[in-house]
C-alpha atoms as a PDB file:
ATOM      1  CA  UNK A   1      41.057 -45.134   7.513  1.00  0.00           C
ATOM      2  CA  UNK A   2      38.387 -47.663   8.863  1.00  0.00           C
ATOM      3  CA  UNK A   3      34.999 -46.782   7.530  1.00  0.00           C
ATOM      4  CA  UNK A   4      31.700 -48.303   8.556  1.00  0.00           C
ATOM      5  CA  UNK A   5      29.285 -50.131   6.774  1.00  0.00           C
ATOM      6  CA  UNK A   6      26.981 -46.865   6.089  1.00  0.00           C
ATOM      7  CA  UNK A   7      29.660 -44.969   4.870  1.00  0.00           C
ATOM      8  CA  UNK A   8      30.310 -47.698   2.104  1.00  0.00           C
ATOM      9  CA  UNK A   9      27.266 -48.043   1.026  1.00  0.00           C
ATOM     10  CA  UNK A  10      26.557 -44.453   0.774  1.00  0.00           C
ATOM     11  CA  UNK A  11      30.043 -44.152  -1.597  1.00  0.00           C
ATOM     12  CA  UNK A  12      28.927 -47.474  -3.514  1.00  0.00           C
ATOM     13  CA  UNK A  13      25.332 -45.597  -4.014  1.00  0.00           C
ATOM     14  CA  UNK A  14      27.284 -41.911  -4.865  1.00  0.00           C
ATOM     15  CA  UNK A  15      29.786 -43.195  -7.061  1.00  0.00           C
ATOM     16  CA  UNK A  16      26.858 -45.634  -8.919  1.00  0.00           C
ATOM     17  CA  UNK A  17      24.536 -42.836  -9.368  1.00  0.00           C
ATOM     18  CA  UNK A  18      27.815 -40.484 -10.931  1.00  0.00           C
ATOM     19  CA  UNK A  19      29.068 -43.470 -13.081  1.00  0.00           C
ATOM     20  CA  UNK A  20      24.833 -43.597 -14.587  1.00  0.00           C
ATOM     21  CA  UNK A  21      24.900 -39.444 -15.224  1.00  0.00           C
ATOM     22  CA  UNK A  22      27.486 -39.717 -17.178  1.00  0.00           C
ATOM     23  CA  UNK A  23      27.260 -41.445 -20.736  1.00  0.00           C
ATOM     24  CA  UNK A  24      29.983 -43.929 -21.135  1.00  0.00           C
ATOM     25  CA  UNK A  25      32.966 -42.838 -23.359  1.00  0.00           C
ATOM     26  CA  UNK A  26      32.495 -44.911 -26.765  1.00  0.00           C
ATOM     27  CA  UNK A  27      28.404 -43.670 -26.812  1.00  0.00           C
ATOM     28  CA  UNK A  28      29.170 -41.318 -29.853  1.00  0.00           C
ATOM     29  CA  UNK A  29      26.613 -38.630 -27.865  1.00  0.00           C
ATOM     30  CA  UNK A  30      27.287 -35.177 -27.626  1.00  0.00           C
ATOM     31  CA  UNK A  31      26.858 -33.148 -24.479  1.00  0.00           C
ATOM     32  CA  UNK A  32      23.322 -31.207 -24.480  1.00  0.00           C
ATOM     33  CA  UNK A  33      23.094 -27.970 -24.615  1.00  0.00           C
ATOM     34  CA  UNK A  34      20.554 -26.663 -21.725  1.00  0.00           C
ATOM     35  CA  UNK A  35      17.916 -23.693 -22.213  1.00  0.00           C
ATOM     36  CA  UNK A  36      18.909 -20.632 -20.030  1.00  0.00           C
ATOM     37  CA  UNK A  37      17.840 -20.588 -16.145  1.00  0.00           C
ATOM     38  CA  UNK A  38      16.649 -16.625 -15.189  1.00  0.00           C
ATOM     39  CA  UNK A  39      16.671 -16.481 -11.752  1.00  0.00           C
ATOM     40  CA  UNK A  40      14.268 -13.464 -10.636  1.00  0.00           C
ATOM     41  CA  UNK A  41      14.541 -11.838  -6.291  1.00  0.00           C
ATOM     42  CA  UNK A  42      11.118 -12.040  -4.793  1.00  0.00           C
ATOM     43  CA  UNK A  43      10.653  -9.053  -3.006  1.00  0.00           C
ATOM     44  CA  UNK A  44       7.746 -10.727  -0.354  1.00  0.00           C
ATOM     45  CA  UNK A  45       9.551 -11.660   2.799  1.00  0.00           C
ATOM     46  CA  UNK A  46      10.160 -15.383   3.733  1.00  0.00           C
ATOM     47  CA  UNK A  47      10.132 -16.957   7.167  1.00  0.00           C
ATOM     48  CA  UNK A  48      14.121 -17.335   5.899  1.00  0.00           C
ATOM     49  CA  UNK A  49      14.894 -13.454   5.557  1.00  0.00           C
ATOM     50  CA  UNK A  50      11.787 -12.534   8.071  1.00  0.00           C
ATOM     51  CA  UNK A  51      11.985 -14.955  11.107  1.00  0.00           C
ATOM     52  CA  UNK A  52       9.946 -12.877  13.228  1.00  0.00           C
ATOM     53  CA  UNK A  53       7.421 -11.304  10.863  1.00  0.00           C
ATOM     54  CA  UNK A  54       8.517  -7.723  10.931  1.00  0.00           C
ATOM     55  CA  UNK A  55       8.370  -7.298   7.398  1.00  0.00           C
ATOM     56  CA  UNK A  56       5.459  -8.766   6.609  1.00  0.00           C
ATOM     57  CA  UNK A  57       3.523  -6.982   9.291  1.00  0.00           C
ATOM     58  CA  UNK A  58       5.400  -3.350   8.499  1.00  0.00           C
ATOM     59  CA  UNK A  59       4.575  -3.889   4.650  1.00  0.00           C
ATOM     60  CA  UNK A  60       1.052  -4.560   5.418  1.00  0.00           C
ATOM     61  CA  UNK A  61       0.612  -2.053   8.605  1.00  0.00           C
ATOM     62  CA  UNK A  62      -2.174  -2.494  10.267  1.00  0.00           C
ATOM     63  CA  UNK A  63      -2.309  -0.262  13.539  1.00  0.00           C
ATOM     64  CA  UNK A  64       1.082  -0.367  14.388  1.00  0.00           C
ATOM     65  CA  UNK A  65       4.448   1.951  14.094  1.00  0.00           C
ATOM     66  CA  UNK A  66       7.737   0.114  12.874  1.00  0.00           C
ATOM     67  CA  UNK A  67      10.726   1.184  13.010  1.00  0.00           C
ATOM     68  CA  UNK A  68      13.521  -0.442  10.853  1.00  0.00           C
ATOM     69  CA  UNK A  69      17.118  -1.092  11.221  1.00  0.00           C
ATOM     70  CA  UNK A  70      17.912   1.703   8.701  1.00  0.00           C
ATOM     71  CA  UNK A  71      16.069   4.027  10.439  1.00  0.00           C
ATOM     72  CA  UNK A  72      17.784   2.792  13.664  1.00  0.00           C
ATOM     73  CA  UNK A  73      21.332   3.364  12.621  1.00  0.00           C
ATOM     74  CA  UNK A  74      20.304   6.636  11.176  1.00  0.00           C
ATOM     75  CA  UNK A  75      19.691   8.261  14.302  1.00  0.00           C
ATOM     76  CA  UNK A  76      23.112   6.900  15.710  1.00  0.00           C
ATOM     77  CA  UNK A  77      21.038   6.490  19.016  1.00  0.00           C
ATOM     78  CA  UNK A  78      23.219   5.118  22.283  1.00  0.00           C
ATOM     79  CA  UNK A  79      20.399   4.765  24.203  1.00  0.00           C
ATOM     80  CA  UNK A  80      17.153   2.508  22.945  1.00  0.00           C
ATOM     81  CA  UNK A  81      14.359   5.397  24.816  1.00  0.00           C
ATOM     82  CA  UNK A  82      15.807   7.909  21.991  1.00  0.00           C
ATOM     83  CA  UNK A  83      14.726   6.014  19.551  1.00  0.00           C
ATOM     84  CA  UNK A  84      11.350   5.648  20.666  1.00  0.00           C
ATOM     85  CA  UNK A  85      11.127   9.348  21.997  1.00  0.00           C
ATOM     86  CA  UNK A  86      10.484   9.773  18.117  1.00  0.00           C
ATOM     87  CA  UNK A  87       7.464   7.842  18.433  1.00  0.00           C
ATOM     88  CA  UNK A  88       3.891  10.229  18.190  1.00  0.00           C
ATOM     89  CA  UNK A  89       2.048   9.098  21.497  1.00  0.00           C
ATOM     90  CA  UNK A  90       5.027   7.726  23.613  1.00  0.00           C
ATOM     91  CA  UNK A  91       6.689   8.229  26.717  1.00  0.00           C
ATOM     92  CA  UNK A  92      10.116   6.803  28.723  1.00  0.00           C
ATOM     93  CA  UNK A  93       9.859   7.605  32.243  1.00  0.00           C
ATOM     94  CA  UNK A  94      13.482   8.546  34.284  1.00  0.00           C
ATOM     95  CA  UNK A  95      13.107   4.087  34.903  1.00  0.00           C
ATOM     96  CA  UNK A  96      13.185   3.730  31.030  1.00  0.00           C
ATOM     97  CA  UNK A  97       9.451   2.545  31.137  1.00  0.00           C
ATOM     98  CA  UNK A  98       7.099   2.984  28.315  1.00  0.00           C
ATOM     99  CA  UNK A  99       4.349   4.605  28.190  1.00  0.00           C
ATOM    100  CA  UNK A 100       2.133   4.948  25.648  1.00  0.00           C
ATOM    101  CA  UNK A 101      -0.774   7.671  25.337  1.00  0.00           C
ATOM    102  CA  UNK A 102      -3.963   6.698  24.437  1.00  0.00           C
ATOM    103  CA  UNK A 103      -7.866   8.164  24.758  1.00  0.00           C
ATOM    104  CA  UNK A 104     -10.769   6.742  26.591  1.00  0.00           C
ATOM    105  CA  UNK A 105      -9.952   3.813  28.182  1.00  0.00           C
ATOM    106  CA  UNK A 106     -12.255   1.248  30.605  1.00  0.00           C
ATOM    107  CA  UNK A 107      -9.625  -0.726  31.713  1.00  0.00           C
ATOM    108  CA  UNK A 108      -9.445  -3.689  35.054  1.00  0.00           C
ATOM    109  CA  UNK A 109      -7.893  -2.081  38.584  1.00  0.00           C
ATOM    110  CA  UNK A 110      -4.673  -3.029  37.870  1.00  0.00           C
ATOM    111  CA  UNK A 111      -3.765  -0.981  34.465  1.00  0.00           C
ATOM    112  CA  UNK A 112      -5.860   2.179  35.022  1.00  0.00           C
ATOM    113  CA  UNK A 113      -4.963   5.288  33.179  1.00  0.00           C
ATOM    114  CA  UNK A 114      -3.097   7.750  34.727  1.00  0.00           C
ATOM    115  CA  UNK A 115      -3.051  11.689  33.141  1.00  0.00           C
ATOM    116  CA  UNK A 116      -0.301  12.712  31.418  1.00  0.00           C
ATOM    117  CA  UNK A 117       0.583  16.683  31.689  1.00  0.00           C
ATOM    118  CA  UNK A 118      -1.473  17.467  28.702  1.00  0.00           C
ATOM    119  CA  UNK A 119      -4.662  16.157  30.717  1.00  0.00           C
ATOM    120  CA  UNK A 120      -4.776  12.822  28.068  1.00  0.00           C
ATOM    121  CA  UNK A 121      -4.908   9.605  29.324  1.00  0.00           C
ATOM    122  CA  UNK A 122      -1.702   7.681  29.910  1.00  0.00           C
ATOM    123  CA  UNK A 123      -1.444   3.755  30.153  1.00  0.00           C
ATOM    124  CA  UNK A 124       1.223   3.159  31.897  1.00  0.00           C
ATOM    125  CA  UNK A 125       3.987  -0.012  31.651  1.00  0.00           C
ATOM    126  CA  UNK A 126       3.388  -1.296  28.067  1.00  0.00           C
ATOM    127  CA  UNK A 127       4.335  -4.932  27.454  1.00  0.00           C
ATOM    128  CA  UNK A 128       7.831  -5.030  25.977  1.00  0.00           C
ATOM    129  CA  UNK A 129       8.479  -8.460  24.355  1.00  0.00           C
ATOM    130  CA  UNK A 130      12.378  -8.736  23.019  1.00  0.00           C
ATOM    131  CA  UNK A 131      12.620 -11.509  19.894  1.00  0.00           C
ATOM    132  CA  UNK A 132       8.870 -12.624  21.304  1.00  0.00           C
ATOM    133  CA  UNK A 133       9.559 -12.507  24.571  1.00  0.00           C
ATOM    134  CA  UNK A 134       7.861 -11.238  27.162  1.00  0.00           C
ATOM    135  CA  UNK A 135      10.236  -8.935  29.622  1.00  0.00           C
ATOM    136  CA  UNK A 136       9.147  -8.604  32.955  1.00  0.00           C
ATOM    137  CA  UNK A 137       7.073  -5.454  34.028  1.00  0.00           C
ATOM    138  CA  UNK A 138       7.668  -2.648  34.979  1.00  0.00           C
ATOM    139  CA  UNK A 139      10.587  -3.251  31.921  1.00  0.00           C
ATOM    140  CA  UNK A 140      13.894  -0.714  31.608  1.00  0.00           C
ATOM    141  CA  UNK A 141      13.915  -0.786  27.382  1.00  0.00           C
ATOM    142  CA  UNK A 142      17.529   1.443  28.289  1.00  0.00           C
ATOM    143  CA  UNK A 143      18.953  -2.111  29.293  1.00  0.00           C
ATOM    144  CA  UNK A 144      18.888  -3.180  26.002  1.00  0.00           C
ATOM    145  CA  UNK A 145      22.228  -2.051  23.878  1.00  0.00           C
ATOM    146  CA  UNK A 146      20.652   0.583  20.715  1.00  0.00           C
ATOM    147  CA  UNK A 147      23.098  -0.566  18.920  1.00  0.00           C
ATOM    148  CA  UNK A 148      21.959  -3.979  19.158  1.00  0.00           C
ATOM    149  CA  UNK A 149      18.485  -3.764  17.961  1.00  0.00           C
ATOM    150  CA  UNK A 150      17.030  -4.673  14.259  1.00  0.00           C
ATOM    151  CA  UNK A 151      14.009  -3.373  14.296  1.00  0.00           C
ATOM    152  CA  UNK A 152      11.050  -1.891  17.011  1.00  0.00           C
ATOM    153  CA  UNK A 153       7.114  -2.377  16.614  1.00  0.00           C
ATOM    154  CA  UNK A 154       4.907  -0.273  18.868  1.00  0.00           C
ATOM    155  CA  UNK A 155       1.391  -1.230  18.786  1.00  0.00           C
ATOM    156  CA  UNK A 156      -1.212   1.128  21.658  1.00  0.00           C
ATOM    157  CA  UNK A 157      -3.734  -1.309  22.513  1.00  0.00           C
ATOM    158  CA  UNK A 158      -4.820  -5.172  22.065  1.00  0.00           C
ATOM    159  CA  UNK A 159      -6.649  -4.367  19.061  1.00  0.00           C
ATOM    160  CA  UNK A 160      -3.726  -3.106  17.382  1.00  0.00           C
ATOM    161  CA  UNK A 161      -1.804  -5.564  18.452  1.00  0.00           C
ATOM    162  CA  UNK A 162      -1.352  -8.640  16.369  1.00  0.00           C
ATOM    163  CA  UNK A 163      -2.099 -12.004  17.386  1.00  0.00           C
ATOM    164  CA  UNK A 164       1.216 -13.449  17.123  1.00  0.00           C
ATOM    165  CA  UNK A 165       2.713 -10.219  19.573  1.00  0.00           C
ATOM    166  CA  UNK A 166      -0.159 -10.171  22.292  1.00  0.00           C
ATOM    167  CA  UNK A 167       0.217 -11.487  25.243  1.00  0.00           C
ATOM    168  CA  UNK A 168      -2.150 -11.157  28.696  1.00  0.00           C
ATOM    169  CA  UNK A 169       0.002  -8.288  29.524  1.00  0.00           C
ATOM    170  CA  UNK A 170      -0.968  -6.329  26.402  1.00  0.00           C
ATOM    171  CA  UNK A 171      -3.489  -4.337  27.448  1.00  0.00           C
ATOM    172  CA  UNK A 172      -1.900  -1.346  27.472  1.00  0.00           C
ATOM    173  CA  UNK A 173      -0.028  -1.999  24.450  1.00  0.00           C
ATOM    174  CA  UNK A 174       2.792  -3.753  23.224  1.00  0.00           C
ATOM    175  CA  UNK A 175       6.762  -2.990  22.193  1.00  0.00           C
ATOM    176  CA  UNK A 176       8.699  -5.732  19.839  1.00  0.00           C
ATOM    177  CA  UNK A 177      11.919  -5.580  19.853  1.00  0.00           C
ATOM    178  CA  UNK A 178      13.755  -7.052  17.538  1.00  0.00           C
ATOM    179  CA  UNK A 179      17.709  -7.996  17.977  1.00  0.00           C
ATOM    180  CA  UNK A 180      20.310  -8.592  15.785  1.00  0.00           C
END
């Protein structure tokens, strides 16, 4: 075996350091006995555990809906728009397009309410953004596999929406989707 000159130094270095931590054999010293480690779980969610944020936003809710994976493989849904049909205020169109229902809106040309059957108004095509991101609109969320999905944030408007989930598109709300 041929090793190269980094290798041996790094052994020289390893095997110096292990030959210092240990006291030589004719010291006379007993072994020390340590004080006890306690080792306690932190329940607050770490960028480790909570990549995306989910937690932290669901624990401190703040205009939106979340839906977690336990919740998820409760309803043993096979199709992702009936897990959101549970949702107060949303729709899936026959496309698998959201639709979320909101009240007075003043929106640009392009995302003006439409009236749902109940006479409220309806903004239709929210922004669907899968692990952060954004799908293309008008989005089918029924393309996704419900078995395949971690968690689900619904947010109705921008100013529900947080920062770190709006996009341009967000007007007329946003969906997170969350994979596993």
């Amino acid at each position: 075996m041929r090793l190269g000159a980094t290798s041996v130094v790094l052994l020289l270095l390893s095997r110096e350091v292990w030959c210092q931590s240990r006291p030589p054999a004719d010291s006379g010293r007993e072994p020390q006995k340590l004080a006890p480690v306690t080792v306690q779980a932190d329940s607050s969610p770490t960028r480790l555990v909570d990549p995306y944020g989910f937690e932290t936003r669901r624990l401190h809710a703040t205009g939106g809906y979340f839906i977690t994976e336990k919740e998820i493989e409760r309803r043993r849904a096979t199709e992702v728009e009936q897990i959101l049909r549970s949702v107060p205020g949303i729709l899936i169109d026959h496309y698998g397009v959201v639709w979320l229902e909101r009240g007075t809106l003043s929106l640009r040309e392009g995302y003006l309410p439409k009236k749902d059957r109940n006479g409220l108004n309806t903004c239709v095509g929210a922004q669907v953004l899968v692990d952060r991101a954004e799908m293309p609109q008008p989005f089918n969320v029924n393309s996704l596999s419900a078995t395949s999905i971690r968690a689900i944030e619904i947010y109705k408007g921008p100013a529900t929406t947080p920062p770190t989930l709006r996009t341009a598109k967000s007007v007329c709300g946003t969906v997170a989707i969350w994979v596993k």
